[in-house]
C-alpha atoms as a PDB file:
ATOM      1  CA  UNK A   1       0.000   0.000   0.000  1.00  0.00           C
ATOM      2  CA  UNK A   2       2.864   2.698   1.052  1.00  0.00           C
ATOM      3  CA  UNK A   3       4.897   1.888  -2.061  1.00  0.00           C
ATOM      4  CA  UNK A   4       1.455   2.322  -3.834  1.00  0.00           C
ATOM      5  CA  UNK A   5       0.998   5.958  -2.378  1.00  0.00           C
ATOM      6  CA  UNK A   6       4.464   6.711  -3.214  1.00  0.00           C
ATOM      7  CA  UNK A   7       3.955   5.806  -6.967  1.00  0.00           C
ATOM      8  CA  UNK A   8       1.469   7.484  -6.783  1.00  0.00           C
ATOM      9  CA  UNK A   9       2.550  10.941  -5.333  1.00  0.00           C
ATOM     10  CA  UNK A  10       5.479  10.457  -8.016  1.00  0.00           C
ATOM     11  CA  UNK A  11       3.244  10.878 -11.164  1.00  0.00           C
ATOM     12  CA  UNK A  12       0.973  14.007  -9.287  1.00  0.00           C
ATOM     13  CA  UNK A  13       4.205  15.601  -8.666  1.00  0.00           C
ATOM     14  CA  UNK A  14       6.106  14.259 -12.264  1.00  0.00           C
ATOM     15  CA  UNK A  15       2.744  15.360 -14.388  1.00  0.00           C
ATOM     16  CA  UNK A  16       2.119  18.721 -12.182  1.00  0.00           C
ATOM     17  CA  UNK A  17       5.645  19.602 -13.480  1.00  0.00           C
ATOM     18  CA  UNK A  18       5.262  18.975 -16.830  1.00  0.00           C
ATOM     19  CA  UNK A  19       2.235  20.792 -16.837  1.00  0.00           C
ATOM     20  CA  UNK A  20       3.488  24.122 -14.624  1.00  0.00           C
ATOM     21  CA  UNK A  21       7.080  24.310 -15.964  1.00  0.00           C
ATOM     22  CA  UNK A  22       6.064  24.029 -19.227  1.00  0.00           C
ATOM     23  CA  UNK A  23       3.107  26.777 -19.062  1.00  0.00           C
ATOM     24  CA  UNK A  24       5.379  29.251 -17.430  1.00  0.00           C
ATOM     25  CA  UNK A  25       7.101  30.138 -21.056  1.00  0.00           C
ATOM     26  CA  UNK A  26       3.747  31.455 -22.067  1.00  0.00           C
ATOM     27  CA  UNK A  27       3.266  33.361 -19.039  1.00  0.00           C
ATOM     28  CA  UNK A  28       6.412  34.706 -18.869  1.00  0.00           C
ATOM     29  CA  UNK A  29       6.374  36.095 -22.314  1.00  0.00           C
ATOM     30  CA  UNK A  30       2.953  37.791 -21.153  1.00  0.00           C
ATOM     31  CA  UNK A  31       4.646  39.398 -18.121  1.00  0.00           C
ATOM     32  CA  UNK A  32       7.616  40.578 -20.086  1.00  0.00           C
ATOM     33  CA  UNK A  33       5.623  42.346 -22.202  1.00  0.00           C
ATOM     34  CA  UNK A  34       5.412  45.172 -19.766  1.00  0.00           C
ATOM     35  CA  UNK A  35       7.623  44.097 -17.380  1.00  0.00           C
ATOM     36  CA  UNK A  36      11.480  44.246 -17.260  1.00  0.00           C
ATOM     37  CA  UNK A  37      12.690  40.488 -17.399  1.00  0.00           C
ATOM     38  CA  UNK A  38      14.590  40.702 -14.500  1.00  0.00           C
ATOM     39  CA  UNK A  39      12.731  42.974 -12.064  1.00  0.00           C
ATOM     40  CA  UNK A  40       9.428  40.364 -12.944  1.00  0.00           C
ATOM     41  CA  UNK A  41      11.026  37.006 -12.298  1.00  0.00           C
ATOM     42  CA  UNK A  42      12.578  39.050  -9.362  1.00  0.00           C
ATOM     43  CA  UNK A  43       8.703  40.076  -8.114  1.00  0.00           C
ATOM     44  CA  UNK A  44       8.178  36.342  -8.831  1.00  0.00           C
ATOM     45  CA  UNK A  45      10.090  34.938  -6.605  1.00  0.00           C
ATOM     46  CA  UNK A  46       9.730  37.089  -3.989  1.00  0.00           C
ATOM     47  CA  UNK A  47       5.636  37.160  -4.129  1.00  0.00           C
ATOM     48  CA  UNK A  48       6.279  32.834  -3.820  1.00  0.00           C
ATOM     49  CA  UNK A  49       8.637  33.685  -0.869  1.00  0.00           C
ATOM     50  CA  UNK A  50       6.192  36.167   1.224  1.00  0.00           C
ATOM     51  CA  UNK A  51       3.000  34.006   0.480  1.00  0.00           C
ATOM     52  CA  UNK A  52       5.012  30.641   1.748  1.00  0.00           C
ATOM     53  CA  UNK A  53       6.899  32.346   5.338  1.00  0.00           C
ATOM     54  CA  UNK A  54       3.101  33.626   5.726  1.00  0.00           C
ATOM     55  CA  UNK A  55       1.743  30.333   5.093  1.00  0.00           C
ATOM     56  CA  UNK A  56       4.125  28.372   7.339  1.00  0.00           C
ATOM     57  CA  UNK A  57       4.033  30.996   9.925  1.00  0.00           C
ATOM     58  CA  UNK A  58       0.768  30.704  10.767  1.00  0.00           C
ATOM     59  CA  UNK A  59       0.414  26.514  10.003  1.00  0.00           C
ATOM     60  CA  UNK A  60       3.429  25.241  11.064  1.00  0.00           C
ATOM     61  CA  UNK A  61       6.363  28.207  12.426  1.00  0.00           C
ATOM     62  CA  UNK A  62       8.657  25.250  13.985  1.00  0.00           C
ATOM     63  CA  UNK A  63       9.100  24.571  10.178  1.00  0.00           C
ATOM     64  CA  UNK A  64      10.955  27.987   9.396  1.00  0.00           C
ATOM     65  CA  UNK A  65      13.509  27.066  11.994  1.00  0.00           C
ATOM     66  CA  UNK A  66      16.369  25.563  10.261  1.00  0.00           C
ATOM     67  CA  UNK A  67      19.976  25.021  10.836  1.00  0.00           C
ATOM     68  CA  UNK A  68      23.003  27.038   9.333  1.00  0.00           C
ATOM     69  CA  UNK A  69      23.679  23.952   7.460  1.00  0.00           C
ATOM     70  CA  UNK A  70      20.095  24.020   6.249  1.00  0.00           C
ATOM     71  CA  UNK A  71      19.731  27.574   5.419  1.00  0.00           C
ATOM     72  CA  UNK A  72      23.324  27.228   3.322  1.00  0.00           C
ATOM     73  CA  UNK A  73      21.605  24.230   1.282  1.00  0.00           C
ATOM     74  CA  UNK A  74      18.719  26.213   0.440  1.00  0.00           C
ATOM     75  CA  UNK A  75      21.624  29.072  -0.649  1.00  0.00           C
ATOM     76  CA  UNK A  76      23.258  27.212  -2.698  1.00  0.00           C
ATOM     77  CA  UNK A  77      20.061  26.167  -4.369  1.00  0.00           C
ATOM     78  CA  UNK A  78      18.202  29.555  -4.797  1.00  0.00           C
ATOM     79  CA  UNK A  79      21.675  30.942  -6.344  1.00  0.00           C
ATOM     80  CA  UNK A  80      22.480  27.894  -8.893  1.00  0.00           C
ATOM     81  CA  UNK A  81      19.003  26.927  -9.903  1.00  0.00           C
ATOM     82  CA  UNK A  82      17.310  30.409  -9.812  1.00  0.00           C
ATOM     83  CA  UNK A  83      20.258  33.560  -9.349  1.00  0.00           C
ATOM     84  CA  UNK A  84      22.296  31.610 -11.635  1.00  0.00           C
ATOM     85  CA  UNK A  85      20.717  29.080 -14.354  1.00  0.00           C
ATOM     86  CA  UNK A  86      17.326  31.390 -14.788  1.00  0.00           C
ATOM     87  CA  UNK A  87      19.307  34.707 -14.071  1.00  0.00           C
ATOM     88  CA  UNK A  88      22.060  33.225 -17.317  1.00  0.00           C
ATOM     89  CA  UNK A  89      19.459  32.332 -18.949  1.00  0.00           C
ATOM     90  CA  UNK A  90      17.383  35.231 -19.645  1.00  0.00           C
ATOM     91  CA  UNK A  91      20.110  37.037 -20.870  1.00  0.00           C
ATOM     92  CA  UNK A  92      21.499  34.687 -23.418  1.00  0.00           C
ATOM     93  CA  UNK A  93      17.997  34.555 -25.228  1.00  0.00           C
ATOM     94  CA  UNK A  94      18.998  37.779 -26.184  1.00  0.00           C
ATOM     95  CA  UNK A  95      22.032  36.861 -28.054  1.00  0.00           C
ATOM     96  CA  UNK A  96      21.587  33.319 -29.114  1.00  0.00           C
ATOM     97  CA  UNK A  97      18.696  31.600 -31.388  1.00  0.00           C
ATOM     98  CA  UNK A  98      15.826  30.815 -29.407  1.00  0.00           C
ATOM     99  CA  UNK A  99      15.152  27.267 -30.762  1.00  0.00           C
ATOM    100  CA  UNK A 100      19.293  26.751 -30.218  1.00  0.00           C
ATOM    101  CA  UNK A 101      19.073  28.364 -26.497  1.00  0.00           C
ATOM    102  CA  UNK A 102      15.861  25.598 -25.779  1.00  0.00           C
ATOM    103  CA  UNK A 103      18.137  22.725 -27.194  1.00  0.00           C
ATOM    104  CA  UNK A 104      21.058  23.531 -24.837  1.00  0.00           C
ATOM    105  CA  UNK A 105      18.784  23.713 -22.238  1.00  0.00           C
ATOM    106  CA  UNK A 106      17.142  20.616 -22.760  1.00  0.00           C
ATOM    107  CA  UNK A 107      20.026  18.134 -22.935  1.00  0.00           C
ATOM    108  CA  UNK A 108      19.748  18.291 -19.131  1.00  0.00           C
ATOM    109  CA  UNK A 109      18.993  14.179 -18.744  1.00  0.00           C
ATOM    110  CA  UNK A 110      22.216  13.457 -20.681  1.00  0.00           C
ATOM    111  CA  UNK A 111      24.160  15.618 -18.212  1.00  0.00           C
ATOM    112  CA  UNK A 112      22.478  13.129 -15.688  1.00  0.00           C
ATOM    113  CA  UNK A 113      23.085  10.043 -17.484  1.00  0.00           C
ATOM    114  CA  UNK A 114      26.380  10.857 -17.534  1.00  0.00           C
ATOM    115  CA  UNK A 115      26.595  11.761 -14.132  1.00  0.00           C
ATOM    116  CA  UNK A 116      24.898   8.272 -13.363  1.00  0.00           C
ATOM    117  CA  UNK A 117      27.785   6.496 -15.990  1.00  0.00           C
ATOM    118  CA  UNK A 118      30.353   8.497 -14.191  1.00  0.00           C
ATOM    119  CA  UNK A 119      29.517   7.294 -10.632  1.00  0.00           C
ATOM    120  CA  UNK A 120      28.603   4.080 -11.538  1.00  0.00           C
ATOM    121  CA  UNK A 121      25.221   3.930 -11.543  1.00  0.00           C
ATOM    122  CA  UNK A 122      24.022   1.876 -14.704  1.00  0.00           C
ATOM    123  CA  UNK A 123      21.203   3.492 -16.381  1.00  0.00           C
ATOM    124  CA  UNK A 124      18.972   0.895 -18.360  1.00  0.00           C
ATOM    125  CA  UNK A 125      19.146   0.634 -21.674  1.00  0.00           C
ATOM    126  CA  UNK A 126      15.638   2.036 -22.410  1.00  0.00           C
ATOM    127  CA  UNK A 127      16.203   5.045 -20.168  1.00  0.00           C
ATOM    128  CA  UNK A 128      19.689   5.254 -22.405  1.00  0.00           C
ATOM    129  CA  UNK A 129      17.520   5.185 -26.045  1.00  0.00           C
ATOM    130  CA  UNK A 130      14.708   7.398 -24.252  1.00  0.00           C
ATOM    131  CA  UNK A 131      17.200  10.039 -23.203  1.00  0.00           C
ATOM    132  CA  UNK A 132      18.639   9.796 -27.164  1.00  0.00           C
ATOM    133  CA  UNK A 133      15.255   9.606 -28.384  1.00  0.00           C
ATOM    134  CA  UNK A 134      13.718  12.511 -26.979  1.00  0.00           C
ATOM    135  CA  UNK A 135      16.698  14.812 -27.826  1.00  0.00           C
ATOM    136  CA  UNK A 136      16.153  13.763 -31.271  1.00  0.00           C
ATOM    137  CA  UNK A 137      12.281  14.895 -30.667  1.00  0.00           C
ATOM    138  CA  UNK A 138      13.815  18.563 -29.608  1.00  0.00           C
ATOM    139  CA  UNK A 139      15.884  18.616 -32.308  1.00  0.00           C
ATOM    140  CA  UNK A 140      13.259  17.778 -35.014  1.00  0.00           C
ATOM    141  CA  UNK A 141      10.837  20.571 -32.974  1.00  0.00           C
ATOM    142  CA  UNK A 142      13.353  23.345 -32.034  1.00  0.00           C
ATOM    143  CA  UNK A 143      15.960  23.085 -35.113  1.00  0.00           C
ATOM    144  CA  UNK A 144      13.154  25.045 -37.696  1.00  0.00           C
ATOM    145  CA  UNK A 145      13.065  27.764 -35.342  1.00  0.00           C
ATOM    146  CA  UNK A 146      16.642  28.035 -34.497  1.00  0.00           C
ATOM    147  CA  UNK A 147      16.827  30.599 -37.101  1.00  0.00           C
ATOM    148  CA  UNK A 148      14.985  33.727 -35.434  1.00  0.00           C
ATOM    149  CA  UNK A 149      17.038  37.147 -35.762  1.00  0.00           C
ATOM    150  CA  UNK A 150      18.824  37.632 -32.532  1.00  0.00           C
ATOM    151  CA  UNK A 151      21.867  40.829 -31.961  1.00  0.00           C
ATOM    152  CA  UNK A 152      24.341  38.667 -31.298  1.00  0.00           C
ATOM    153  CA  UNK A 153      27.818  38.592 -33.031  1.00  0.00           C
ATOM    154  CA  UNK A 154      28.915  35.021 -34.299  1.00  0.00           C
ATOM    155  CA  UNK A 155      31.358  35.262 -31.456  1.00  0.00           C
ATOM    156  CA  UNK A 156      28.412  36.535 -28.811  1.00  0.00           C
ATOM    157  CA  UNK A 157      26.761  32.917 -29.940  1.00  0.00           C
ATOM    158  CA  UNK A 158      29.437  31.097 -29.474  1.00  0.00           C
ATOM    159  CA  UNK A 159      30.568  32.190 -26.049  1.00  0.00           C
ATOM    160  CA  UNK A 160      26.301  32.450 -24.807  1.00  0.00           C
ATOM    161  CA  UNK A 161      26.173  29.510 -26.183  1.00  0.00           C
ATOM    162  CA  UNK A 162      28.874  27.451 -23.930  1.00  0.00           C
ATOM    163  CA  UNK A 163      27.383  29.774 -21.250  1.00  0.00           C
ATOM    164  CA  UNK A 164      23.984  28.178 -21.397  1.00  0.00           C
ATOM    165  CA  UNK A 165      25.338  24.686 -21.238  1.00  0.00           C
ATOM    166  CA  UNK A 166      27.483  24.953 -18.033  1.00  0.00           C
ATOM    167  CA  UNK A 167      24.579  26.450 -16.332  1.00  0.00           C
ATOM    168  CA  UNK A 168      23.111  23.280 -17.516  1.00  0.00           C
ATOM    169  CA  UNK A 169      25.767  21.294 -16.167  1.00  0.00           C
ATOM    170  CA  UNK A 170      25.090  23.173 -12.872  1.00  0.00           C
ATOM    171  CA  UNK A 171      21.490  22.772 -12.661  1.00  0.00           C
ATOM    172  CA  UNK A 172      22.511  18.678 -13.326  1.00  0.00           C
ATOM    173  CA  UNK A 173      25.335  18.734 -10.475  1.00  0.00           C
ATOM    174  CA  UNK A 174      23.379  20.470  -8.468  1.00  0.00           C
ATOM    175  CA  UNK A 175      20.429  18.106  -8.717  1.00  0.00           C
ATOM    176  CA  UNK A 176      22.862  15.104  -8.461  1.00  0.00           C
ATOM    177  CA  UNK A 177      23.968  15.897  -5.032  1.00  0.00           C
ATOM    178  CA  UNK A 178      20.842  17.633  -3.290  1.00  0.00           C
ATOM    179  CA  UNK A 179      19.847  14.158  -1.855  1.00  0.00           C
ATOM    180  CA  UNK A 180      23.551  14.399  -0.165  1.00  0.00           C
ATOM    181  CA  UNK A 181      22.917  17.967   1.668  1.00  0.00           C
ATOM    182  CA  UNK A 182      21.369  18.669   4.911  1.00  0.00           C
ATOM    183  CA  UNK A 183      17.835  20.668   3.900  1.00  0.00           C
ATOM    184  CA  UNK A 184      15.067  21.750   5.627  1.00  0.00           C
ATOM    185  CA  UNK A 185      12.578  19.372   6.792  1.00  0.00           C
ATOM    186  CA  UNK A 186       9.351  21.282   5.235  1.00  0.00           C
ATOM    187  CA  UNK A 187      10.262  21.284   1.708  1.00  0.00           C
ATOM    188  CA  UNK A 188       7.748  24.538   1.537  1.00  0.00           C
ATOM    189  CA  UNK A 189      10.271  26.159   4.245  1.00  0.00           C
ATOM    190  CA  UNK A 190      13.039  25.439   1.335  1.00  0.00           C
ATOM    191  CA  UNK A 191      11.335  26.326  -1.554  1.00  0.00           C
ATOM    192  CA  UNK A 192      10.481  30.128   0.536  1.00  0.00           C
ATOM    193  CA  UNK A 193      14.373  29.890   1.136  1.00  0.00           C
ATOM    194  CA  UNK A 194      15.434  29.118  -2.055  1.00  0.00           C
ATOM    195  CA  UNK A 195      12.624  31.898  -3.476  1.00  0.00           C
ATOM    196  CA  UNK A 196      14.802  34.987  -1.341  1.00  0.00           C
ATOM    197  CA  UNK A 197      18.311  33.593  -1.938  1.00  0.00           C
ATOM    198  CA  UNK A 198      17.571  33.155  -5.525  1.00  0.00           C
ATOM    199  CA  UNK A 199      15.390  36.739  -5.754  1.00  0.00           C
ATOM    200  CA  UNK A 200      18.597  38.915  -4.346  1.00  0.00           C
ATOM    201  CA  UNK A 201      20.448  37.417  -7.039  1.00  0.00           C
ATOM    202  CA  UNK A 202      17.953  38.478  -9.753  1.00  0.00           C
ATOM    203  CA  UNK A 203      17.517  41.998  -8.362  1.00  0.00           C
ATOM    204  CA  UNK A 204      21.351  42.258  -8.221  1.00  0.00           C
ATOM    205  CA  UNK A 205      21.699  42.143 -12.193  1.00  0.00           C
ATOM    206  CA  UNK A 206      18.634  43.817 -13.099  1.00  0.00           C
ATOM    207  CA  UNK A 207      19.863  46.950 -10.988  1.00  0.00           C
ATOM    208  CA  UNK A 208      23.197  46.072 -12.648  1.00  0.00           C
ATOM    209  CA  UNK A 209      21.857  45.731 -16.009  1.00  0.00           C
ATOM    210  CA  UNK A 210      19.897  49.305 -15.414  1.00  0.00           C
ATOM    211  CA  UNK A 211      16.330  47.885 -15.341  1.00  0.00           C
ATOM    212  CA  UNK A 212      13.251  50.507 -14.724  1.00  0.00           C
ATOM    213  CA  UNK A 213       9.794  49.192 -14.350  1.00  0.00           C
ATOM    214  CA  UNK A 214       7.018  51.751 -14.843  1.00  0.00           C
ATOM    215  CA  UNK A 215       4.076  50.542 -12.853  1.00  0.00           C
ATOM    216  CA  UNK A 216       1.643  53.055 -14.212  1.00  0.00           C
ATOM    217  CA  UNK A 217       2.408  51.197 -18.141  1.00  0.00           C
ATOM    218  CA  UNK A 218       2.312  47.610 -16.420  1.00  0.00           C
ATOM    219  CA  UNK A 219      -0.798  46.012 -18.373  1.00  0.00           C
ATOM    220  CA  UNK A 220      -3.408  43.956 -16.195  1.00  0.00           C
ATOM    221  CA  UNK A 221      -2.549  40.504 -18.482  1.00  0.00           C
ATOM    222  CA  UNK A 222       1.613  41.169 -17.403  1.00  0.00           C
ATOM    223  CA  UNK A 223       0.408  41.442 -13.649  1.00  0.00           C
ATOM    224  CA  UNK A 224      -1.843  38.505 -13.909  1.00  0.00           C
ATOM    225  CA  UNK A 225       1.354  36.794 -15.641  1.00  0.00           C
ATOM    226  CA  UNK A 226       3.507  37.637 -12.713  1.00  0.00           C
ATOM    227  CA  UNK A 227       0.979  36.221  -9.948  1.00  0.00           C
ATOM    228  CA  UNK A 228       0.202  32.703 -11.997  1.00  0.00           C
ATOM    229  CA  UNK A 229       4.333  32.367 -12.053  1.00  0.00           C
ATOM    230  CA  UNK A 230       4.852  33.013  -8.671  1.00  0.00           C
ATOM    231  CA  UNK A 231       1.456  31.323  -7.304  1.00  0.00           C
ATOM    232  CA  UNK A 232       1.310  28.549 -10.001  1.00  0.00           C
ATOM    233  CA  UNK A 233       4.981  28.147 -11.073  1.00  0.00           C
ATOM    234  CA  UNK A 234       7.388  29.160  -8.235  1.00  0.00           C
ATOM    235  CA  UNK A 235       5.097  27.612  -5.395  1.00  0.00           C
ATOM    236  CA  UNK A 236       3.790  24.807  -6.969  1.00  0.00           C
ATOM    237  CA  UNK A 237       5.880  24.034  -9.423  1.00  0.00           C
ATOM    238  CA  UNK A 238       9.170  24.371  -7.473  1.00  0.00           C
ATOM    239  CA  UNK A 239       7.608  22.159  -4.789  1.00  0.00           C
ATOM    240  CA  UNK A 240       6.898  19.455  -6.820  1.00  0.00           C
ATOM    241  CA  UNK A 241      10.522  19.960  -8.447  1.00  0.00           C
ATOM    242  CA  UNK A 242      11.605  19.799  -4.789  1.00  0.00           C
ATOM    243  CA  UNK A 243       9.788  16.820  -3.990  1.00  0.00           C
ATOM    244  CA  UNK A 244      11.059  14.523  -7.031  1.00  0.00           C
ATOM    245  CA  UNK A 245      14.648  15.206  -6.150  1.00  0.00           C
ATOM    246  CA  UNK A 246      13.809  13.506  -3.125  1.00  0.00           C
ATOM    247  CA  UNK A 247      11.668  10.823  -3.834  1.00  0.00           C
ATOM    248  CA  UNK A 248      12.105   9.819  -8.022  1.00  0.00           C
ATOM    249  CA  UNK A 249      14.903   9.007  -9.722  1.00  0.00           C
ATOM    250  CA  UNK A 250      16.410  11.639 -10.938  1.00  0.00           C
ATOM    251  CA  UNK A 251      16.757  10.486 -14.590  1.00  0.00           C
ATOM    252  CA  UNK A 252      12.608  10.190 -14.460  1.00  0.00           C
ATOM    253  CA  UNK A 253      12.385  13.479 -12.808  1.00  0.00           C
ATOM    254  CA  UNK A 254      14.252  15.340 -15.577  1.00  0.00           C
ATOM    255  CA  UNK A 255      12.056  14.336 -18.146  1.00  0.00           C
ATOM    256  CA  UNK A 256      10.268  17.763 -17.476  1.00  0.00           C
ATOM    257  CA  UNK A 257      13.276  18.503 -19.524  1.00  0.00           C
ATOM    258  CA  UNK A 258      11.989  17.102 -22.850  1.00  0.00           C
ATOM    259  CA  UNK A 259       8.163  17.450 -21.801  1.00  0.00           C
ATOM    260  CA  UNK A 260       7.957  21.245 -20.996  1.00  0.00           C
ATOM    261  CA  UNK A 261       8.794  22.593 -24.298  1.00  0.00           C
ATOM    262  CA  UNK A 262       6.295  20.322 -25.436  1.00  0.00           C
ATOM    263  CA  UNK A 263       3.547  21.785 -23.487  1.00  0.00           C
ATOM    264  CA  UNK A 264       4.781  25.254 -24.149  1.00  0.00           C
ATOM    265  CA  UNK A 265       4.144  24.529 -27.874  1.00  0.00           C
ATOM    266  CA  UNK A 266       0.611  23.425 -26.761  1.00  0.00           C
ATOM    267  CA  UNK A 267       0.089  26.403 -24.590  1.00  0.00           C
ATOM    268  CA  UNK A 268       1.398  29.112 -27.059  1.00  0.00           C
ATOM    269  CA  UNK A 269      -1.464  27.080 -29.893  1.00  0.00           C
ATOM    270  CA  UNK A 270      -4.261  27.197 -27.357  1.00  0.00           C
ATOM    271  CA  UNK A 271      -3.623  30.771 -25.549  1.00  0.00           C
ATOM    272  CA  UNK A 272      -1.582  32.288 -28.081  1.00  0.00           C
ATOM    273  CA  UNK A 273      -2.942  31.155 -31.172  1.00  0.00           C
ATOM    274  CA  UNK A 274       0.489  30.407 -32.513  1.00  0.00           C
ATOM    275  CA  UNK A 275       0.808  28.131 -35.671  1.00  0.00           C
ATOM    276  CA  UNK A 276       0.954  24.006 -35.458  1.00  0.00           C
ATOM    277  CA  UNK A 277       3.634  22.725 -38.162  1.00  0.00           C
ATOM    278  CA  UNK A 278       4.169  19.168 -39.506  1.00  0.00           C
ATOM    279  CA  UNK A 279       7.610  19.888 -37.456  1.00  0.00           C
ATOM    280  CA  UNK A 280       5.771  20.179 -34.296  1.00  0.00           C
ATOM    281  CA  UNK A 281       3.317  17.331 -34.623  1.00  0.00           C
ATOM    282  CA  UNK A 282       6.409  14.917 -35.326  1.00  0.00           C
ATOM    283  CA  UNK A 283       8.473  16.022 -32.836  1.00  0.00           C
ATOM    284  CA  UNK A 284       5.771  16.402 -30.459  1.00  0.00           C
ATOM    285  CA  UNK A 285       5.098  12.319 -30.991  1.00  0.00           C
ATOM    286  CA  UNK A 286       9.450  12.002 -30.531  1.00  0.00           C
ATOM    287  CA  UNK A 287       9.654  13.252 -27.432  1.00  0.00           C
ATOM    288  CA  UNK A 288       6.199  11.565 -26.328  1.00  0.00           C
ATOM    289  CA  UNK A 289       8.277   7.826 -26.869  1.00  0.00           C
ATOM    290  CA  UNK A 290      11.721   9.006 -25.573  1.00  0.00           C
ATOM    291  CA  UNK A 291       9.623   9.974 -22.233  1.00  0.00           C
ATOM    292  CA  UNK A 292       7.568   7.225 -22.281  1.00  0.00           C
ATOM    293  CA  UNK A 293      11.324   4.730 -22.948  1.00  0.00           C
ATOM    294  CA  UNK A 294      12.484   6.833 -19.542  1.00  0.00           C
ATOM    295  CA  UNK A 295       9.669   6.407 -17.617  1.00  0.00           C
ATOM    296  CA  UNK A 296       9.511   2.455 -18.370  1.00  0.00           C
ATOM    297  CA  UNK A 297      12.874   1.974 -18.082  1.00  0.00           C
ATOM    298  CA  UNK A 298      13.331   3.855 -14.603  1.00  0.00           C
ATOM    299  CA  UNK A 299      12.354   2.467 -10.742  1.00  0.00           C
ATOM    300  CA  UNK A 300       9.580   5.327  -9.752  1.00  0.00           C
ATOM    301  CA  UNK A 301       9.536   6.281  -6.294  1.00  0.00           C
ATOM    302  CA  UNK A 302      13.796   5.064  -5.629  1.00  0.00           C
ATOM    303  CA  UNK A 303      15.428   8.092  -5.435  1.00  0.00           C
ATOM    304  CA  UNK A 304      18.872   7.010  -4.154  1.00  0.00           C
ATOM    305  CA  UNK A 305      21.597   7.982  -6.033  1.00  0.00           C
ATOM    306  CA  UNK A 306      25.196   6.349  -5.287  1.00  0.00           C
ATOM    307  CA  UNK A 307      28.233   8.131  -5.326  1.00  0.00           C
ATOM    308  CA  UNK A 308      31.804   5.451  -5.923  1.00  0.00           C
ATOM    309  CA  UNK A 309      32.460   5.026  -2.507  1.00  0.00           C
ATOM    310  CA  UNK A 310      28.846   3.674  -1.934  1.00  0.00           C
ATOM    311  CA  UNK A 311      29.313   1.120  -4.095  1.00  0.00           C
ATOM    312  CA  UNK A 312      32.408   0.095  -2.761  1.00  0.00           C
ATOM    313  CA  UNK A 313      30.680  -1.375   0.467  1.00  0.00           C
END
């Protein structure tokens, strides 16, 4: 029955992911549109912050109380996966091909697989040929718009380019070893941790970047934007992305990788009545069997991951 419940809890969290992460390009493109970049994933993350310390403080305050070890986790968290992934992010869209920028980003499970190789943990062979199989999918989707006009230099590409995939690399390390580090015991009290560590970050190159947000010309759809990201996608969302690391396997849990392009497509045809190619149909139905491949081919609800000198006993 418990490993039943677990299972269970795994696909809630695994589709809810999917599903939030991948709607959150739409929305963000809808906040941005009066809204500097920074400043509003900033506002995010700091709206997701207040409304959790409020939450817990009234339901459950012992949960805010959290070691130095705990609260340096949660650091290093909010400043690789938010302050430094999302912050490197935003500005290499700006230089390098969208549909090249979403590629790099999305090779995240063959960081892990490799990571898994490395330590010797033997992925199976379907979650090897899912992991090919849905980069393949990206490729087919993402390659036909690779080509939108961007400022960028050759040069600018090239070096934004390698810039997007070590914050990759990062986010992968970073996701490898969170099992290993002492967090807080309410994973809401470390995603409201995370939310502030990784929000000063933000601010700190928006102000450096010279960002002014005019309040008075902020449109009613960018501040409905902002409070569905930081509701919907930085509550929700990050505690369901908090959740897998713990309890999936991590190869599984990055499929969110692969899928949330995939609903962003469908989101941007539904809300923003953006075309449907033969491009995105096909690699649409790619991805669908590489995640499908990973999903069969990985242990739901066994999150450990062994480093060498675990294996050695």
């Amino acid at each position: 029955m418990r490993a039943g419940r677990t299972l269970s809890k795994v696909w809630v969290a695994l589709v809810a992911l999917w599903l939030i992460w991948g709607s959150t390009y739409y929305g963000t493109v809808v906040m941005t549109e009066s809204i500097p970049i920074y400043f509003g994933v900033t506002a995010r993350f700091v709206i997701a912050g207040v409304l959790l310390f409020a939450y817990l403080a009234i339901t459950n305050r012992a949960a805010l109380r959290v070691t130095r070890r705990q609260l340096a986790s949660t650091a290093l968290y909010g400043l690789s996966f938010i302050g430094w992934s999302m912050g490197i992010l935003a500005v290499a869209i700006h230089y390098v091909p969208s549909g090249q920028a979403a590629l790099l980003v999305s090779v995240l499970p063959v960081w892990i697989v490799l990571l898994r190789l490395f330590t010797g943990d033997r992925p199976s062979w379907k979650t090897l040929l899912g992991v090919v199989v849905g980069l393949l999918g990206l490729v087919w989707i993402l390659l036909p718009g690779g080509t939108d006009s961007h400022s960028g230099t050759d040069a600018e590409v090239l070096w934004w380019s390698l810039v997007i995939v070590v914050s990759s690399i990062t986010w992968a390390v970073t996701s490898w070893f969170s099992p290993r580090l002492d967090k807080p015991k309410s994973d809401l009290a470390a995603v409201a941790y995370q939310s502030f560590f990784g929000a000063v970050i933000l601010l700190v190159i928006g102000l450096f970047r010279g960002e002014r947000w005019d309040f008075a010309a902020t449109t009613t759809s960018s501040w409905v934007s902002l409070l569905f990201l930081a509701i919907v996608g930085s509550i929700l969302g990050w505690y369901a992305f908090v959740w897998l690391l713990q309890n999936s396997r991590l190869s599984l849990m990055s499929t969110y990788a692969y899928v949330n392009p995939v609903v962003a497509v469908i989101v941007g045809l539904v809300l923003g009545g953006e075309m449907l190619s033969s491009d995105i149909i096909v690699g649409c139905t790619v991805v669908l069997a590489g995640v499908v491949l990973v999903v069969s081919g990985e242990q739901i609800g066994a999150p450990k991951r062994l480093l060498p000198r675990e294996h050695s006993t």
